[in-house]
Protein backbone atom coordinates (compact mmCIF):
# COMPACT_ATOMS: atom_id res chain seq x y z
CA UNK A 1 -19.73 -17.54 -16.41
CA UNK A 2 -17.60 -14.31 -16.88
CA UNK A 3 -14.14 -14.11 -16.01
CA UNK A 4 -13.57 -11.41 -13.53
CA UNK A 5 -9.92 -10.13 -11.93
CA UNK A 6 -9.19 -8.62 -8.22
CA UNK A 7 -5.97 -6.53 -8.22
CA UNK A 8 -4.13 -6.43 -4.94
CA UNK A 9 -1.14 -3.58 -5.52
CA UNK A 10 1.45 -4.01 -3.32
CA UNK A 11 3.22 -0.68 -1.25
CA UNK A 12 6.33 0.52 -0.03
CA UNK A 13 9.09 -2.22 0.50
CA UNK A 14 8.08 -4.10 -2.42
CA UNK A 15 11.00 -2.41 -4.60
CA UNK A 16 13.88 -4.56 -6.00
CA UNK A 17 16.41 -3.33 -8.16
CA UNK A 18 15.90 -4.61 -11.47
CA UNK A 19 12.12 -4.95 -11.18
CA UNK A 20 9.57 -5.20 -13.92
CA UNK A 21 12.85 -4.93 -16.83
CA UNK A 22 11.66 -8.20 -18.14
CA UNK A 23 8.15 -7.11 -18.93
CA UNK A 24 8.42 -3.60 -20.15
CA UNK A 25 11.46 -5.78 -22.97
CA UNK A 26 8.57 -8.20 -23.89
CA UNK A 27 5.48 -5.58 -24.23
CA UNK A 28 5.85 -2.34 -26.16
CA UNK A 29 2.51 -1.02 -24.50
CA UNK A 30 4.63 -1.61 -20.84
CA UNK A 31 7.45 0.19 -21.83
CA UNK A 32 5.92 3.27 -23.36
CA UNK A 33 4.40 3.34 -19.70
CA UNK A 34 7.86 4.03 -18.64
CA UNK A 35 8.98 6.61 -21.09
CA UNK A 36 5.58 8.73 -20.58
CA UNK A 37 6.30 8.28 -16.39
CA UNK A 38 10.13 9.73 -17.29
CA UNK A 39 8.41 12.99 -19.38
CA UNK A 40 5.87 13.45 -16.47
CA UNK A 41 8.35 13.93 -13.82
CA UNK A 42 11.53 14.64 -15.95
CA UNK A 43 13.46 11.73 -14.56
CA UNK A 44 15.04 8.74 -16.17
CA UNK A 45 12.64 6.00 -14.71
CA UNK A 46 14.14 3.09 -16.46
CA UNK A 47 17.09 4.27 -15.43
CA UNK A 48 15.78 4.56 -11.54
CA UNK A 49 14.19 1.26 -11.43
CA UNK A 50 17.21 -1.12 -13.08
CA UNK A 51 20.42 0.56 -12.08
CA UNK A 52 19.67 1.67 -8.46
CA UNK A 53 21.36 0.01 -5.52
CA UNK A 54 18.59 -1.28 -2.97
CA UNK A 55 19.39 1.71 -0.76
CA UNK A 56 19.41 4.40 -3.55
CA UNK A 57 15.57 2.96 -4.39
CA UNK A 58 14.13 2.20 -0.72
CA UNK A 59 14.06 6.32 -0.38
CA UNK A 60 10.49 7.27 -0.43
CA UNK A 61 11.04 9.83 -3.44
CA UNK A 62 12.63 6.99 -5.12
CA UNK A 63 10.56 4.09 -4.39
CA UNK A 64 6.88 5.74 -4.70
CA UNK A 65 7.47 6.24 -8.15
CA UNK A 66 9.18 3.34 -9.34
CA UNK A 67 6.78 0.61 -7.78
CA UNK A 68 3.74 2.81 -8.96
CA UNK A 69 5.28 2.70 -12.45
CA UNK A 70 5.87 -1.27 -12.25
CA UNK A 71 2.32 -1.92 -11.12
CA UNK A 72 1.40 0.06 -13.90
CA UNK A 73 3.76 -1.67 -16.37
CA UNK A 74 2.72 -4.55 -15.88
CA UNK A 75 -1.33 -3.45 -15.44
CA UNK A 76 -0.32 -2.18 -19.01
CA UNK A 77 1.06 -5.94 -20.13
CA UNK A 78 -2.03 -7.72 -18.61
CA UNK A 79 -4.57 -5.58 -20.53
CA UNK A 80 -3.07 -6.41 -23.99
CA UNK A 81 -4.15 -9.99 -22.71
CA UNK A 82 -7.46 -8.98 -22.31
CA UNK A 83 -7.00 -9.24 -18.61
CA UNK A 84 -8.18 -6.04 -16.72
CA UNK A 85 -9.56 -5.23 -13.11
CA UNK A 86 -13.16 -5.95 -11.88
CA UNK A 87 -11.90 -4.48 -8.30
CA UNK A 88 -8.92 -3.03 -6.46
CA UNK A 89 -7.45 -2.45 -3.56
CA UNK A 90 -3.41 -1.59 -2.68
CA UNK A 91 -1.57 -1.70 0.46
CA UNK A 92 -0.45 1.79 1.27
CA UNK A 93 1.05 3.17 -1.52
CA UNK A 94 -0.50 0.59 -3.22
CA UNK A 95 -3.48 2.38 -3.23
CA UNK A 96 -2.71 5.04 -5.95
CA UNK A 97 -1.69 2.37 -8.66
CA UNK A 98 -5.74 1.16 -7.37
CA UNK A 99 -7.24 4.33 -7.82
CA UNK A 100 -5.57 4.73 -11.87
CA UNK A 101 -6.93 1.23 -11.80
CA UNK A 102 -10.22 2.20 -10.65
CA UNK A 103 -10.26 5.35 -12.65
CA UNK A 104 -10.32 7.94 -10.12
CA UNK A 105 -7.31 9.21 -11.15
CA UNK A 106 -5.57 10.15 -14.54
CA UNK A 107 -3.02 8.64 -15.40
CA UNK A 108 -0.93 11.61 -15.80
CA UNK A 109 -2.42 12.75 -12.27
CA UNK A 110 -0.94 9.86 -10.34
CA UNK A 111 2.21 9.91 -11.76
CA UNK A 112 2.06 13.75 -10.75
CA UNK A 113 0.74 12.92 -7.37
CA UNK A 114 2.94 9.85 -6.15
CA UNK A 115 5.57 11.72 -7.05
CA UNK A 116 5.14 14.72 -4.81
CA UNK A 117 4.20 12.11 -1.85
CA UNK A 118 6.91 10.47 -2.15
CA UNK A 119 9.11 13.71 -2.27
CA UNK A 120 7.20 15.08 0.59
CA UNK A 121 7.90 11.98 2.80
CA UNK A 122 11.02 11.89 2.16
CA UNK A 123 11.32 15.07 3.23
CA UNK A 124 9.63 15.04 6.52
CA UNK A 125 11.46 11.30 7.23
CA UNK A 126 15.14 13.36 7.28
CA UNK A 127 13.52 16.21 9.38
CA UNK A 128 12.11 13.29 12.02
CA UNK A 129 15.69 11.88 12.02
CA UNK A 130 17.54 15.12 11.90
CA UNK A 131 15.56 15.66 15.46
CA UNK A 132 16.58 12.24 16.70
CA UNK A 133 20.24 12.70 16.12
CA UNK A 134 20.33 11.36 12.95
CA UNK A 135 18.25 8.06 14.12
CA UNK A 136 16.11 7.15 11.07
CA UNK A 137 12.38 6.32 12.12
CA UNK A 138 10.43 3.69 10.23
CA UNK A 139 8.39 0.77 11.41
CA UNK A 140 8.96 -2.91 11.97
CA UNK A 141 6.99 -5.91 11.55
CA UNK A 142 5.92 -8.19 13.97
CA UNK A 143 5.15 -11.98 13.78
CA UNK A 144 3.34 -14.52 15.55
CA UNK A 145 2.06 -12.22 18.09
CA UNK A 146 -1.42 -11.61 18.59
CA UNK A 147 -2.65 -7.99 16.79
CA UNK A 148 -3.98 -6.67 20.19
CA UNK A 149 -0.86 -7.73 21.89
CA UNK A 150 0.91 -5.63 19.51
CA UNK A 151 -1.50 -2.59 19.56
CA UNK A 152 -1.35 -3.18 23.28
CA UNK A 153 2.87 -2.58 23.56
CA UNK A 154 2.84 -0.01 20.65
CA UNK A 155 0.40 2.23 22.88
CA UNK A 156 2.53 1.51 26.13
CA UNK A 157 5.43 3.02 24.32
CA UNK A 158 5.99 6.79 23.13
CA UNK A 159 6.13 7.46 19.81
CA UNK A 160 5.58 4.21 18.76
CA UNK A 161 2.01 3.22 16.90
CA UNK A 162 0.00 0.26 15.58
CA UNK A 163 0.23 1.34 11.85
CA UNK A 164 -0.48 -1.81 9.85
CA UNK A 165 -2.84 -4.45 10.36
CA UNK A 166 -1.12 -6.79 8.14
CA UNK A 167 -2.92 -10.36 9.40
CA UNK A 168 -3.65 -12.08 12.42
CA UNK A 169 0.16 -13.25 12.33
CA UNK A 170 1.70 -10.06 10.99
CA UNK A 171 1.31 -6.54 12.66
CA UNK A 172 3.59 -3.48 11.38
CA UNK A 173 4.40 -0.94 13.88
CA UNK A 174 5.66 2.72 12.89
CA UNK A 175 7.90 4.71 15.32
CA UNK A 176 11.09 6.72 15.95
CA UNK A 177 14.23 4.88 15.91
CA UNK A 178 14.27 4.61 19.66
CA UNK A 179 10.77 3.70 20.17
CA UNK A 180 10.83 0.43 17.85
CA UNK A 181 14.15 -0.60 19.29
CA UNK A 182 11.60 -0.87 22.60
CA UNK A 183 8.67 -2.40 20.88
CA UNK A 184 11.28 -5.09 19.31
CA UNK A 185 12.76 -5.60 23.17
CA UNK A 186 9.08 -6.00 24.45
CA UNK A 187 7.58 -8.05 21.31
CA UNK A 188 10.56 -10.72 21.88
CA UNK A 189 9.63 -10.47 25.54
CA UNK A 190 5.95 -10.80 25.00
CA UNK A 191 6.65 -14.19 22.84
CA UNK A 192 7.01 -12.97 19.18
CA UNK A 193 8.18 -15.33 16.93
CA UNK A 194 10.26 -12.71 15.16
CA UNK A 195 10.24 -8.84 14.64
CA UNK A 196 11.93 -7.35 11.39
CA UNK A 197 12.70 -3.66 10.53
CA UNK A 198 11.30 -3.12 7.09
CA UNK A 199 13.10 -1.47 4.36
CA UNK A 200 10.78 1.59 4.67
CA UNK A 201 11.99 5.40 5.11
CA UNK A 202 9.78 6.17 7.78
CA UNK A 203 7.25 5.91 10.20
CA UNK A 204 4.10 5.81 8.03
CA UNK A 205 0.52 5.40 8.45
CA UNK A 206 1.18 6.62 11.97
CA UNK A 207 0.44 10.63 13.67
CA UNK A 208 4.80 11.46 13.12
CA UNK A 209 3.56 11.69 9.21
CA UNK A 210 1.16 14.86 9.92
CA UNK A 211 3.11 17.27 9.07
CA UNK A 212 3.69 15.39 5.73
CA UNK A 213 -0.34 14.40 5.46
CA UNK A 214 -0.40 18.44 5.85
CA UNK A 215 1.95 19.31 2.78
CA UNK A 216 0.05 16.38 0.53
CA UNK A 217 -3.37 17.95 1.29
CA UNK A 218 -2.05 21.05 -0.42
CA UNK A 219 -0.84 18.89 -3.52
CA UNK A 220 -3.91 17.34 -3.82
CA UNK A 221 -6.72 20.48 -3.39
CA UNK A 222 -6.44 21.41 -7.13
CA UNK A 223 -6.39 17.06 -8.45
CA UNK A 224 -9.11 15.93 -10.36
CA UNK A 225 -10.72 12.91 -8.61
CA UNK A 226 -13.34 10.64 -10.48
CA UNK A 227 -16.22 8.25 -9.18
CA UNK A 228 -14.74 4.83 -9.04
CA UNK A 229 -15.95 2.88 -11.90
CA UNK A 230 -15.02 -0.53 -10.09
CA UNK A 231 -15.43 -1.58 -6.35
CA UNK A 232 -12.62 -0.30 -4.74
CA UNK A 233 -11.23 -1.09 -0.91
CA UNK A 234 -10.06 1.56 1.55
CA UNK A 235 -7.35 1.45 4.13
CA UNK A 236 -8.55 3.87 6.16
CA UNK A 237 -12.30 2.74 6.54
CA UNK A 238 -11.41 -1.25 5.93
CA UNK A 239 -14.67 -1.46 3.53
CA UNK A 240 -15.48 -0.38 -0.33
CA UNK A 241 -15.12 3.51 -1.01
CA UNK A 242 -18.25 5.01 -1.17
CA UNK A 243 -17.58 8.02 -3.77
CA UNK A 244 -14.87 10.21 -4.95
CA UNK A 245 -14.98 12.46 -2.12
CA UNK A 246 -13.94 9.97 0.52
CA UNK A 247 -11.56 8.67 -1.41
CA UNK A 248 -9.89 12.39 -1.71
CA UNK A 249 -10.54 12.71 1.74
CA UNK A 250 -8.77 9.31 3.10
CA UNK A 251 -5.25 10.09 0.34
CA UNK A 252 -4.84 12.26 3.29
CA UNK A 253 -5.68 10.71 6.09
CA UNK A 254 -4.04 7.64 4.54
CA UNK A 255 -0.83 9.16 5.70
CA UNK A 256 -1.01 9.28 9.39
CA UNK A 257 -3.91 6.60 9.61
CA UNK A 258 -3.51 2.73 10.02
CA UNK A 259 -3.81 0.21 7.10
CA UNK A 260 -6.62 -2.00 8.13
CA UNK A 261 -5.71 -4.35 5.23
CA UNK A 262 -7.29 -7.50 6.79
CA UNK A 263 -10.64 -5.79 6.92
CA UNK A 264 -10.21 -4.79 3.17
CA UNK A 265 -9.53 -8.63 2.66
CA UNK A 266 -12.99 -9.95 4.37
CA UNK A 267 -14.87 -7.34 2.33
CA UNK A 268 -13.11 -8.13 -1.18
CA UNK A 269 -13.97 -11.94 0.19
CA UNK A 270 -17.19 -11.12 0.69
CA UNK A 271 -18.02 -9.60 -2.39
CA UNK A 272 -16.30 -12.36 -4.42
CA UNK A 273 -18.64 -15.11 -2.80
CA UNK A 274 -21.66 -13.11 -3.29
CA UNK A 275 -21.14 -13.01 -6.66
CA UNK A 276 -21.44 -17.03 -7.02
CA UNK A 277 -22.38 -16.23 -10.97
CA UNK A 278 -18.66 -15.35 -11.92
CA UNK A 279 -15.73 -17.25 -11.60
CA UNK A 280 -13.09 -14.46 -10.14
CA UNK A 281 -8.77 -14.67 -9.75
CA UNK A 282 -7.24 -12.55 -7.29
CA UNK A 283 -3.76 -11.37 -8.65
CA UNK A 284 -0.93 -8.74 -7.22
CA UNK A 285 0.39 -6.91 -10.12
CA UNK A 286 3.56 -5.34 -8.87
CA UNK A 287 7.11 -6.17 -7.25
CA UNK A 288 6.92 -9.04 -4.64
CA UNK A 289 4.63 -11.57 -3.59
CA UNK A 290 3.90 -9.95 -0.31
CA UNK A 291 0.09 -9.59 -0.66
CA UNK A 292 -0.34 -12.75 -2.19
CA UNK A 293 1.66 -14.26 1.20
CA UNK A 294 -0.94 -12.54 3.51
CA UNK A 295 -3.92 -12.82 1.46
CA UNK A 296 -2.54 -16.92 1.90
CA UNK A 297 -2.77 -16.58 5.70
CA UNK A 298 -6.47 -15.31 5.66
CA UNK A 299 -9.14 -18.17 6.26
CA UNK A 300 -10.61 -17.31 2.54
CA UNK A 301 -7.39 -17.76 1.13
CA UNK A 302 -7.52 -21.72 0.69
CA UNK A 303 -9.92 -21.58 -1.50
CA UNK A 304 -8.87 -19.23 -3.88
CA UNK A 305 -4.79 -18.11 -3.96
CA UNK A 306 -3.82 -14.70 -4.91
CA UNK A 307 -1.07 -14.92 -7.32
CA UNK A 308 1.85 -12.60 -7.79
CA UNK A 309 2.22 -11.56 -11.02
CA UNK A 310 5.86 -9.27 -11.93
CA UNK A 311 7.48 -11.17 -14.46
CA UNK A 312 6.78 -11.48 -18.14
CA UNK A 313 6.98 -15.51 -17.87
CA UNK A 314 4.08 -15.00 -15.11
CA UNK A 315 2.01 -12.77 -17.24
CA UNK A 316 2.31 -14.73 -19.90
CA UNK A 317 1.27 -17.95 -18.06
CA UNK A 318 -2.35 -16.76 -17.12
């Protein structure tokens, strides 16, 4: 019975100050990942991902890049153990570290393209809040309310949009400043257990990004994408990427479309039960433990735990 490894990679909000240090220190192959990340975009990564303040590295020109360079730090680490993907999937921006993973992109080609997405959010994030007096937009989460409930309020109010399908506990909403001050008001009202405004820059995966989905179309018309040569999940469709063309196609729709990450979930499930003649680990290799937490909440996830992996004690321990 073979062995075989799905890689959940974790998006935007996952970033800590500080993050991944301990591996790229304990594995030569991880930091080299690093330095060739800093001659790619000209920037002192190490640098950006250790000595930031949390509010310096939640920008989305700051934190696209440094939790797609952890993920790959540490995908980097796990290979000298011999352990290496048999699928992938990523929330959000989790899906480019899942596409090098997958080898549809180079490795040099998503460094080159996370970095201009993240620069190009960024971008359109200030103009949204420039427009709203200086408001920022982002999204907020919202527990223990049902998912329809919440797609339900977030289409009552304007500018306000069911973004992230996060579990049947956990549903993100994206939305000016104003209009997620009013979902919060009506979630509480509605019986939500809790709402939280994430640590995000903007309102993503939601229509306010088109003008940004517009600028990373451009970027990405010239980018070499390959066949996938591993199952790999889509948040746009919710199922298994069918060739490299959609997958082109849906980096750009990924901006301004909803995450249907529990869908991606029952697939992966799916295709891991099927496959009764392998024994298979699901593992998050990047900052946090937030994937593991929602892949926990899923019915599937009794019987077989996803397991964070970001520290060099944790990689070494599998």
């Amino acid at each position: 019975m073979a062995k075989k490894y799905a890689f959940l990679f974790p998006g935007q909000g996952a970033q800590a100050p500080g993050m991944v240090k301990d591996v790229a220190e304990s594995s030569a192959s991880a930091k080299k990942i690093i330095d060739d990340v800093s001659a790619i975009v000209g920037l002192d990564v190490a640098k950006l991902m250790w000595e930031s303040d949390a509010e310096t590295l939640s920008r989305s020109d700051n934190s696209q890049l440094a939790i797609t360079t952890a993920s790959i730090v540490i995908m980097a680490a796990l290979k000298d153990k011999g352990i290496e993907p048999s699928a992938a999937m990523g929330f959000s921006l989790g899906e480019f570290p899942a596409l090098y993973a997958a080898g549809v992109l180079s490795f040099e080609n998503v460094i080159k393209v996370v970095r201009q997405r993240g620069l190009i959010m960024q971008k359109v994030c200030e103009e949204i809040a420039a427009a709203n007096e200086g408001h920022a937009p982002g999204m907020t989460a919202v527990l223990g309310l049902a998912p329809e409930k919440v797609v339900e309020i977030a289409s009552s109010i304007k500018d306000a949009y069911a973004a992230n399908m996060n579990s049947v506990k956990q549903t993100v909403v994206s939305g000016t400043f104003d209009s997620l001050a009013a979902v919060e008001k009506a979630a509480t009202e509605a019986g939500a257990r809790r709402v939280v405004r994430l640590k995000v820059a903007g309102p993503f995966h939601s229509p306010l990004m088109q003008k940004a989905a517009d600028e990373f179309g451009k970027v990405l018309e010239n980018v070499q994408f390959d066949e996938p040569k591993i199952p790999l999940f889509s948040n746009v469709t919710g199922k298994q990427a069918a060739n490299a063309e959609e997958v082109k196609k849906s980096a750009v729709l990924h901006l301004t479309h909803s995450v249907l990450w529990t869908d991606e979930e029952a697939v992966l499930a799916s295709m891991i039960k099927a496959d009764s003649g392998n024994e298979w680990s699901v593992l998050e290799p990047g900052p946090g433990k937030v994937l593991s937490g929602l892949w926990g909440q899923t019915e599937f996830g009794a019987g077989l735990a996803a397991v964070p992996v970001n520290t060099a004690d944790g990689i070494a321990a599998l």
